[in-house]
PDB file of N, CA and C in Angstrom:
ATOM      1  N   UNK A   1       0.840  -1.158   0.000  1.00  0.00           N
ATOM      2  CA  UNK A   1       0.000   0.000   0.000  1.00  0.00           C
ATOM      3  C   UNK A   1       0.895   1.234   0.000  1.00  0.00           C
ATOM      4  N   UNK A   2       0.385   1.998  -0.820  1.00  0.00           N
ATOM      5  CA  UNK A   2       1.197   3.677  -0.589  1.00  0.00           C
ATOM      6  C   UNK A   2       0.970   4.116   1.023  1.00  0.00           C
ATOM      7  N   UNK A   3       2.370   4.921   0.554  1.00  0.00           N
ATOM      8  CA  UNK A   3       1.943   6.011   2.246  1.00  0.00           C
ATOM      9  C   UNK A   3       0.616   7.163   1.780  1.00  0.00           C
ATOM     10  N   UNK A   4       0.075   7.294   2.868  1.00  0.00           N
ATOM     11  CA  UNK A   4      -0.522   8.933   2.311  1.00  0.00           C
ATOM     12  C   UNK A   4       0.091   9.971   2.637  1.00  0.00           C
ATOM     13  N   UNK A   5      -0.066  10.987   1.443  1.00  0.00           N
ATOM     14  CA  UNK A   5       0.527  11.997   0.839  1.00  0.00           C
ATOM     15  C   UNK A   5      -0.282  13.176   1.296  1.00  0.00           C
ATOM     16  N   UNK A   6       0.270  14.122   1.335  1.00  0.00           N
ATOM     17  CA  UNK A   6      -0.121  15.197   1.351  1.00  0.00           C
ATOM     18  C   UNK A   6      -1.743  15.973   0.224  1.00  0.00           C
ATOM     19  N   UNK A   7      -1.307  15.114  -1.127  1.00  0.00           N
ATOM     20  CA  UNK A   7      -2.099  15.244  -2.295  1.00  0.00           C
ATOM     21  C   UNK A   7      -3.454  14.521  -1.881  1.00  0.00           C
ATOM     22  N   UNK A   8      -3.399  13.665  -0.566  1.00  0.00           N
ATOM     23  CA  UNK A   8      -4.534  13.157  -0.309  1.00  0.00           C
ATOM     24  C   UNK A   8      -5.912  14.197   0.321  1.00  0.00           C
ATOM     25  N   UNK A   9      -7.222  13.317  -0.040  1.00  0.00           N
ATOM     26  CA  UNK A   9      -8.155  13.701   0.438  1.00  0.00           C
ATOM     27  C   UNK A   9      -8.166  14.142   2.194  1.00  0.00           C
ATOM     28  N   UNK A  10      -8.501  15.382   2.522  1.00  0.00           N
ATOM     29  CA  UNK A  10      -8.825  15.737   3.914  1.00  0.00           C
ATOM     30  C   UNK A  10      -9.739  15.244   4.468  1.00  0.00           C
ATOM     31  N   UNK A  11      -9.414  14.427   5.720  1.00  0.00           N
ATOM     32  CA  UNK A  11     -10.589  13.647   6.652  1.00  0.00           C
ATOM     33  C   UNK A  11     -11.939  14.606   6.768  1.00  0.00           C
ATOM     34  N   UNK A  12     -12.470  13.929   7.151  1.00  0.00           N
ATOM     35  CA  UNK A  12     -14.172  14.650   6.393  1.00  0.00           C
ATOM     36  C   UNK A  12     -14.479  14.793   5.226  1.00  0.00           C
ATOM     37  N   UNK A  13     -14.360  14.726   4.582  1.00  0.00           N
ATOM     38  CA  UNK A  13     -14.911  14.988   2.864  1.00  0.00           C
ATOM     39  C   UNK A  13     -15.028  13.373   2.735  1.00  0.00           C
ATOM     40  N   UNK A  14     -16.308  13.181   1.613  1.00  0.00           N
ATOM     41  CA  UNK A  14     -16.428  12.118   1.383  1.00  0.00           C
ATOM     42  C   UNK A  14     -15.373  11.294   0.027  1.00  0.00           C
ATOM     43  N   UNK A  15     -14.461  12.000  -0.284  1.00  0.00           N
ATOM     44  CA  UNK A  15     -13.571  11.134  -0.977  1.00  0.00           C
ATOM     45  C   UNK A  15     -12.705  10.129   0.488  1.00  0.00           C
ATOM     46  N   UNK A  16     -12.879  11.308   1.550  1.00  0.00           N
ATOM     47  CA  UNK A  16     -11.626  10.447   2.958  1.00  0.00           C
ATOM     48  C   UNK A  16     -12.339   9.525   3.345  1.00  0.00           C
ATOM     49  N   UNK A  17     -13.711   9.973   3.262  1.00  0.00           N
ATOM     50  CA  UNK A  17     -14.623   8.558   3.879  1.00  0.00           C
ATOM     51  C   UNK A  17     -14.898   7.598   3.166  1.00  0.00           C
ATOM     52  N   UNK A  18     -14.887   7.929   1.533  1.00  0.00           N
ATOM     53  CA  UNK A  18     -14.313   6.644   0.371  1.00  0.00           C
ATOM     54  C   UNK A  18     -13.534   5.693   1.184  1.00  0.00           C
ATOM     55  N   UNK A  19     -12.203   6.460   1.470  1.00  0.00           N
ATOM     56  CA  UNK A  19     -10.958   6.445   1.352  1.00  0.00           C
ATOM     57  C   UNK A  19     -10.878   4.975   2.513  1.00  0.00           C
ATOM     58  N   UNK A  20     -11.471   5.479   3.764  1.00  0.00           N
ATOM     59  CA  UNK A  20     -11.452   4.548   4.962  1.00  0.00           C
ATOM     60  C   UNK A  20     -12.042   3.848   4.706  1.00  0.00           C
ATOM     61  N   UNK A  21     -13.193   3.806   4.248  1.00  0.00           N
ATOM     62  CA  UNK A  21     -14.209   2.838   4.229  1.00  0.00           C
ATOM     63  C   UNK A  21     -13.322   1.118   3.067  1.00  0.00           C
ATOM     64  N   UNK A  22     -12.755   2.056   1.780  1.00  0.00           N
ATOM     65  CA  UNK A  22     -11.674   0.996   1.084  1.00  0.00           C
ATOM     66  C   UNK A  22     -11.117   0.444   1.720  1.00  0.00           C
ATOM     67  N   UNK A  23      -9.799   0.892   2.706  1.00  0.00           N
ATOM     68  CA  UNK A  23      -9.031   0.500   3.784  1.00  0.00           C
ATOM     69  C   UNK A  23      -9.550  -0.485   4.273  1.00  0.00           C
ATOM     70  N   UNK A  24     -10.843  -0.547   5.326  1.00  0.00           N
ATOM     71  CA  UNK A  24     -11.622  -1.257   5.882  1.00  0.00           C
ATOM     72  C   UNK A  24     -11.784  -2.307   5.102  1.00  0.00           C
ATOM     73  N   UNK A  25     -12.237  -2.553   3.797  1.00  0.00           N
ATOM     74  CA  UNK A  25     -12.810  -3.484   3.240  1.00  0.00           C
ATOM     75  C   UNK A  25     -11.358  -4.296   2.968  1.00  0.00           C
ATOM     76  N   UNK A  26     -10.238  -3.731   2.353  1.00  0.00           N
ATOM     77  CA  UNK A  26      -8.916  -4.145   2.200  1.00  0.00           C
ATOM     78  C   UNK A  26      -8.646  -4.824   3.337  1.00  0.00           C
ATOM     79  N   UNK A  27      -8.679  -4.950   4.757  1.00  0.00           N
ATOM     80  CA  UNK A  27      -8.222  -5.613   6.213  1.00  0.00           C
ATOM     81  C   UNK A  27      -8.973  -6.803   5.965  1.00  0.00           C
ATOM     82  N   UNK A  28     -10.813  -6.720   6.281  1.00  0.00           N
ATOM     83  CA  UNK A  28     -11.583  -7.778   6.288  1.00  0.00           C
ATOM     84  C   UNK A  28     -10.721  -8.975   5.318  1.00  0.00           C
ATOM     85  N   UNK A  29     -10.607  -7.953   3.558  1.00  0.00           N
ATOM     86  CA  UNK A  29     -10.136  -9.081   2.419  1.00  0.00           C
ATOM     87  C   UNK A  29      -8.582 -10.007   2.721  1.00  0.00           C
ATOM     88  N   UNK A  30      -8.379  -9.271   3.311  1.00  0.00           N
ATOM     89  CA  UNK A  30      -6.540  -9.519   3.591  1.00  0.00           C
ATOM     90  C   UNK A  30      -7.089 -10.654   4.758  1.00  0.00           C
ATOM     91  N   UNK A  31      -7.838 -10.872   5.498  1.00  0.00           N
ATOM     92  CA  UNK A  31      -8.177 -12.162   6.540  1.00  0.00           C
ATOM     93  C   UNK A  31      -8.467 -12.810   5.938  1.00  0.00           C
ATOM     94  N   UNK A  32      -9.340 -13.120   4.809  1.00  0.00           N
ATOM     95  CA  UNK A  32     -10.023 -14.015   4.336  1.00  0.00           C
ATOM     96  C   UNK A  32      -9.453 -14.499   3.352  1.00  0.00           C
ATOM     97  N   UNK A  33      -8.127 -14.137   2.827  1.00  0.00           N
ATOM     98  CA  UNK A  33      -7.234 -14.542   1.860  1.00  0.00           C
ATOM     99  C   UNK A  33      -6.449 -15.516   2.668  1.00  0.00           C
ATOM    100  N   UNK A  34      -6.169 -14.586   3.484  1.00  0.00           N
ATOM    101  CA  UNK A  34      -4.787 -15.676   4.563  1.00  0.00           C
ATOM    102  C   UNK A  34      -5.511 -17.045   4.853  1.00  0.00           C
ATOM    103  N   UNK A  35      -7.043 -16.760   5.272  1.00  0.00           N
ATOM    104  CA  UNK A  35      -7.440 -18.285   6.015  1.00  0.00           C
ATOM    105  C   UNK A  35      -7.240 -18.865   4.537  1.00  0.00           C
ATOM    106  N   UNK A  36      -7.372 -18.653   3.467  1.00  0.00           N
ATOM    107  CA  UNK A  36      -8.148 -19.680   2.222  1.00  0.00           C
ATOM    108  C   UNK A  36      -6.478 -20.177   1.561  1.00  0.00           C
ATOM    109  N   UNK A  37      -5.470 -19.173   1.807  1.00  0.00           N
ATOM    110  CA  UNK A  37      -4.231 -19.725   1.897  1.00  0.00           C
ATOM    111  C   UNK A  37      -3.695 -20.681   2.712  1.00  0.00           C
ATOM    112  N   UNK A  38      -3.925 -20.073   4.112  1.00  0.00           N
ATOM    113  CA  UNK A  38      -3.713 -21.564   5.080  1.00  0.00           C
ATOM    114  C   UNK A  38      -4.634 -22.646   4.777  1.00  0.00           C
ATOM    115  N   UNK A  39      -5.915 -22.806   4.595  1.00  0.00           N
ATOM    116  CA  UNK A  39      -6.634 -23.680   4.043  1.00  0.00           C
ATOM    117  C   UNK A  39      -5.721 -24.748   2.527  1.00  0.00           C
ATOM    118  N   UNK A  40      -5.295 -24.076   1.621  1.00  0.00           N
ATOM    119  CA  UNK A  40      -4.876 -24.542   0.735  1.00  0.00           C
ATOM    120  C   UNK A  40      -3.459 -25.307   1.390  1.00  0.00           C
ATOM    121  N   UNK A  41      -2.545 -24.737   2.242  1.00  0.00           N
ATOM    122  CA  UNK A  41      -1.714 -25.007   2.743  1.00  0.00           C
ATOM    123  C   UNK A  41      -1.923 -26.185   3.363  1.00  0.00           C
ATOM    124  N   UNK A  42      -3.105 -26.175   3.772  1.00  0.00           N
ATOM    125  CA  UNK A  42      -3.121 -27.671   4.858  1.00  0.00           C
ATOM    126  C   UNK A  42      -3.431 -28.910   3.888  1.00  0.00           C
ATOM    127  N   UNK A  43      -4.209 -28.611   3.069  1.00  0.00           N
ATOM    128  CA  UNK A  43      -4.786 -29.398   2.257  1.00  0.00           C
ATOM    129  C   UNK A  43      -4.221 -30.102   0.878  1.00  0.00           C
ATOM    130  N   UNK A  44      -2.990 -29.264   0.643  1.00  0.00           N
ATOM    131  CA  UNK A  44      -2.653 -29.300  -0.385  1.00  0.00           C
ATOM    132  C   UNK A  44      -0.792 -29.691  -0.214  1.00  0.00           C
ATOM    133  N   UNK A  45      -0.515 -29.208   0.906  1.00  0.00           N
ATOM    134  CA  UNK A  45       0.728 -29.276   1.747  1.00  0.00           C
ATOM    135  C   UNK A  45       1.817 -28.191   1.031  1.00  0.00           C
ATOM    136  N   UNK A  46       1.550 -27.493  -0.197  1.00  0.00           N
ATOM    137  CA  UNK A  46       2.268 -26.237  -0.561  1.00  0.00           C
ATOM    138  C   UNK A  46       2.500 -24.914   0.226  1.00  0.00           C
ATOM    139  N   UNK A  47       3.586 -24.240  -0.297  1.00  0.00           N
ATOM    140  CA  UNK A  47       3.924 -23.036   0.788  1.00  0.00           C
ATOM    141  C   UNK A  47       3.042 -21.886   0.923  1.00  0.00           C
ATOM    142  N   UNK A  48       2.782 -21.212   1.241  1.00  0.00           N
ATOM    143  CA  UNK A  48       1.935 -19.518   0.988  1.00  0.00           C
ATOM    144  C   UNK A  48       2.334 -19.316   0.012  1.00  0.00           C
ATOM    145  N   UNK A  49       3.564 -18.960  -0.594  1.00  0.00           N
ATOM    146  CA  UNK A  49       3.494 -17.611  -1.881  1.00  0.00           C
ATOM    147  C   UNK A  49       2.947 -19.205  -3.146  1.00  0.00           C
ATOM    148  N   UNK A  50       3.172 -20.039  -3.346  1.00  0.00           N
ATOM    149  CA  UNK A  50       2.461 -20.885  -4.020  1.00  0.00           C
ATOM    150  C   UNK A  50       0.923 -21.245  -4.072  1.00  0.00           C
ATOM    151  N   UNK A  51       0.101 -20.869  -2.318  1.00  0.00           N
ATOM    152  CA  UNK A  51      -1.188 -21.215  -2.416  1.00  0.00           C
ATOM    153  C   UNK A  51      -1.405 -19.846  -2.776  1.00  0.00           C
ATOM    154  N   UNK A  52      -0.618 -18.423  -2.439  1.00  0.00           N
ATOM    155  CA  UNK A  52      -1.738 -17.458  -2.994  1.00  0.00           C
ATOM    156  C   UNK A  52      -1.418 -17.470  -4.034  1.00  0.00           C
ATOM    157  N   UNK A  53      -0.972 -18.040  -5.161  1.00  0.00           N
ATOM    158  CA  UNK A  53      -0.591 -18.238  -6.597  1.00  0.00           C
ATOM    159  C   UNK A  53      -1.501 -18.882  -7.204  1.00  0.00           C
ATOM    160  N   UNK A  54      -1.684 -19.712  -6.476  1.00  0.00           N
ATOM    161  CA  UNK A  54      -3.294 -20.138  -6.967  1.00  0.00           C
ATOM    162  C   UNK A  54      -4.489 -19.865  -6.708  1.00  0.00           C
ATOM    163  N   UNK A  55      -4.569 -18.918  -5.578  1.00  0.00           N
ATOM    164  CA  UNK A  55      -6.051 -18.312  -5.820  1.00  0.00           C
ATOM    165  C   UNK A  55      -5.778 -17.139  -6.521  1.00  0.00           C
ATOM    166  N   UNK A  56      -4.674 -16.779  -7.337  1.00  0.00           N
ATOM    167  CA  UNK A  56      -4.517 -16.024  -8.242  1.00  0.00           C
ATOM    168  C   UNK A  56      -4.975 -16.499  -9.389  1.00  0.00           C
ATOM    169  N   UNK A  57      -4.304 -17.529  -9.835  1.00  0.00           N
ATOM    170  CA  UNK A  57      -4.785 -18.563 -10.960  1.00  0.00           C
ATOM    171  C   UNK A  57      -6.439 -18.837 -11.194  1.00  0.00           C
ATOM    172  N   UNK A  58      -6.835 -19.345  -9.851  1.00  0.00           N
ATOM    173  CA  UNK A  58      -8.560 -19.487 -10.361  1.00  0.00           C
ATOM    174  C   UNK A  58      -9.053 -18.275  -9.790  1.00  0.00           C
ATOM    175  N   UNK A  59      -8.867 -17.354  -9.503  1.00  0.00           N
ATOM    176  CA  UNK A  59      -9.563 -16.443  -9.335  1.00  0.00           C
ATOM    177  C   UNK A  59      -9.630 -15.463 -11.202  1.00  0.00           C
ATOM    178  N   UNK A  60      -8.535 -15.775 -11.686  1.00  0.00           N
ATOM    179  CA  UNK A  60      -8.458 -15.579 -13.443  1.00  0.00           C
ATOM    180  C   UNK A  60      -9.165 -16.593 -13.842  1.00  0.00           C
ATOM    181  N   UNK A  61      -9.050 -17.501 -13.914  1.00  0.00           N
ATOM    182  CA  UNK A  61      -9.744 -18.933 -14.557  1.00  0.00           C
ATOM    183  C   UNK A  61     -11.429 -18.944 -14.550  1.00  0.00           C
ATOM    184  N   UNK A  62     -11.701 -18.007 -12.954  1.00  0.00           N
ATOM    185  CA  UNK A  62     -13.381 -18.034 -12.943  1.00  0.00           C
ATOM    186  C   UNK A  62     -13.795 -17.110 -13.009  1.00  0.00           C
ATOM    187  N   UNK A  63     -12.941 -15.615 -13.487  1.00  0.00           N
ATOM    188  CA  UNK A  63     -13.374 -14.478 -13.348  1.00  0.00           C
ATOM    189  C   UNK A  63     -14.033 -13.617 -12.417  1.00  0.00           C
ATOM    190  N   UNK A  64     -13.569 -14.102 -11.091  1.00  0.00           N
ATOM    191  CA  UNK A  64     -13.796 -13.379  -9.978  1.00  0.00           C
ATOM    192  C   UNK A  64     -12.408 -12.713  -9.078  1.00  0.00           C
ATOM    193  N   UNK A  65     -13.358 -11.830  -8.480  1.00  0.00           N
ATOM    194  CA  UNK A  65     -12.463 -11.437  -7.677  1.00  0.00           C
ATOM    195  C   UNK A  65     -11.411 -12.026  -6.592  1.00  0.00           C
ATOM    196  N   UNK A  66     -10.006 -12.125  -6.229  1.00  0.00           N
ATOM    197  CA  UNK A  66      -9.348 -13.194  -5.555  1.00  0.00           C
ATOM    198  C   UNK A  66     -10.271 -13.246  -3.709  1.00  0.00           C
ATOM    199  N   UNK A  67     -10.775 -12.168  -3.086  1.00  0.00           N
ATOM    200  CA  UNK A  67     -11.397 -12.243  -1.754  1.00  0.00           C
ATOM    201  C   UNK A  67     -12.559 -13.335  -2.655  1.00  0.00           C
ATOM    202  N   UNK A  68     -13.609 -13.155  -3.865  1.00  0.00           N
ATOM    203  CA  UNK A  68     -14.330 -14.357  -3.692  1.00  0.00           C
ATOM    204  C   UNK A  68     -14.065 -15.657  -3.867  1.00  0.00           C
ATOM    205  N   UNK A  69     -12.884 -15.945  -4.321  1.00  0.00           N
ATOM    206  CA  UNK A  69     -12.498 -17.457  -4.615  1.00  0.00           C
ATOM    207  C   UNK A  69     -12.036 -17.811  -2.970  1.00  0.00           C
ATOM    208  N   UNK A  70     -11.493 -16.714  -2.030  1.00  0.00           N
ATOM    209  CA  UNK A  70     -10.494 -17.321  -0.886  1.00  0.00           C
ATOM    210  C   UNK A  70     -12.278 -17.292  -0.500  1.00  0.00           C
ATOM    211  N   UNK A  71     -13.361 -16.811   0.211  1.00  0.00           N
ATOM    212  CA  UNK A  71     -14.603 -16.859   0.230  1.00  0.00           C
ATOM    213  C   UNK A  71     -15.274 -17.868   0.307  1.00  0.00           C
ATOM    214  N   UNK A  72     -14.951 -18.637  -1.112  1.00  0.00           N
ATOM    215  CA  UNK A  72     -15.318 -19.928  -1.242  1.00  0.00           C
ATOM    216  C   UNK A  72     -14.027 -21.104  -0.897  1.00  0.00           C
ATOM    217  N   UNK A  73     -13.614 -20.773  -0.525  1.00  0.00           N
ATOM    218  CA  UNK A  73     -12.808 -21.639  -0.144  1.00  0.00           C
ATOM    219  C   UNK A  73     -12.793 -21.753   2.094  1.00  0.00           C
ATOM    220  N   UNK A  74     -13.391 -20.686   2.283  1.00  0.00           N
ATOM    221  CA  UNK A  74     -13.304 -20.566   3.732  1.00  0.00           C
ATOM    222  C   UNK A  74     -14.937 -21.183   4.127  1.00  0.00           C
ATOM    223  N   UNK A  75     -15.567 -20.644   3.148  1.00  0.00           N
ATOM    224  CA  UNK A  75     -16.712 -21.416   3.112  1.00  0.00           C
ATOM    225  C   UNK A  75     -17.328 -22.894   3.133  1.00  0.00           C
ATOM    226  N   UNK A  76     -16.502 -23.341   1.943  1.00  0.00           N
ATOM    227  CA  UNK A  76     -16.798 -24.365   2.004  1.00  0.00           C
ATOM    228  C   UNK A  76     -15.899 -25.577   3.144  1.00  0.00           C
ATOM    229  N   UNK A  77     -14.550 -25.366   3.639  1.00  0.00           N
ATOM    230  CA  UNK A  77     -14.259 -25.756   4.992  1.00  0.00           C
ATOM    231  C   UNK A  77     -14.865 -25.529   6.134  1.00  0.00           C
ATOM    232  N   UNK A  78     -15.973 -24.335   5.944  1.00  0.00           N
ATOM    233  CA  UNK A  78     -16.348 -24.020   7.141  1.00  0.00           C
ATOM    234  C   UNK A  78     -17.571 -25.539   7.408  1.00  0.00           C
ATOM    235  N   UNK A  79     -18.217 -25.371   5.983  1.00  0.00           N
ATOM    236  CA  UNK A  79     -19.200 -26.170   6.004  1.00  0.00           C
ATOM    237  C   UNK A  79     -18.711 -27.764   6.429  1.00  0.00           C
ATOM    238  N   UNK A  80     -17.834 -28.277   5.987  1.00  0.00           N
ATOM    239  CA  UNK A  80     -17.032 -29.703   6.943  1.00  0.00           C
ATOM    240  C   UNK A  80     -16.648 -29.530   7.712  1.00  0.00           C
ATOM    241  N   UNK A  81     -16.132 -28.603   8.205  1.00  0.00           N
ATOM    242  CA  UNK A  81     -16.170 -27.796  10.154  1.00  0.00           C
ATOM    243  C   UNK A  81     -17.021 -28.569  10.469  1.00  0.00           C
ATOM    244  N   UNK A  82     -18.088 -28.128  10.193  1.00  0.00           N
ATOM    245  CA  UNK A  82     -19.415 -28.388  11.160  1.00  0.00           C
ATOM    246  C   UNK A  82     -20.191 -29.390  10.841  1.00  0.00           C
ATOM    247  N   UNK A  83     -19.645 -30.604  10.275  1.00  0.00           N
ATOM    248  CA  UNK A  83     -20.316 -31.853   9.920  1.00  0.00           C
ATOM    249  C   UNK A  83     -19.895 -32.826  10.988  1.00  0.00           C
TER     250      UNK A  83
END
């Protein structure tokens, strides 16, 4: 991520509250990548920069975004979690 700059939006204005609100959504996505990486990791026995290589890969392959492929992937472990 960049630093912020000076050229940035001033807190209060709704470009800053864009601004946080992105941020925010960027943290949530950044958790839900890591679990669907460790997920792949366990399952698959490959390293991190290799499992997020592949939810790079099918996240191109299915034309979604990489938070919805890790998504479905936290998902659907969740669902044998609880069987």
């Amino acid at each position: 991520m960049e630093p912020i700059t000076a050229a940035d939006p001033p807190c209060g204005t709704p470009a800053c509250k864009e601004l946080v609100a992105n941020l925010a959504a960027m943290a949530d996505h950044r958790d839900l990548i890591g679990m669907a990486k460790g997920i792949l990791m366990a399952t698959t026995g490959c390293g991190p920069d290799e499992a997020f290589e592949r939810l790079k890969v099918e996240s191109s392959h299915r034309n979604m975004k990489l938070w919805q492929v890790a998504e479905t992937y936290v998902s659907e472990a969740s669902g044998r979690a609880s069987r």
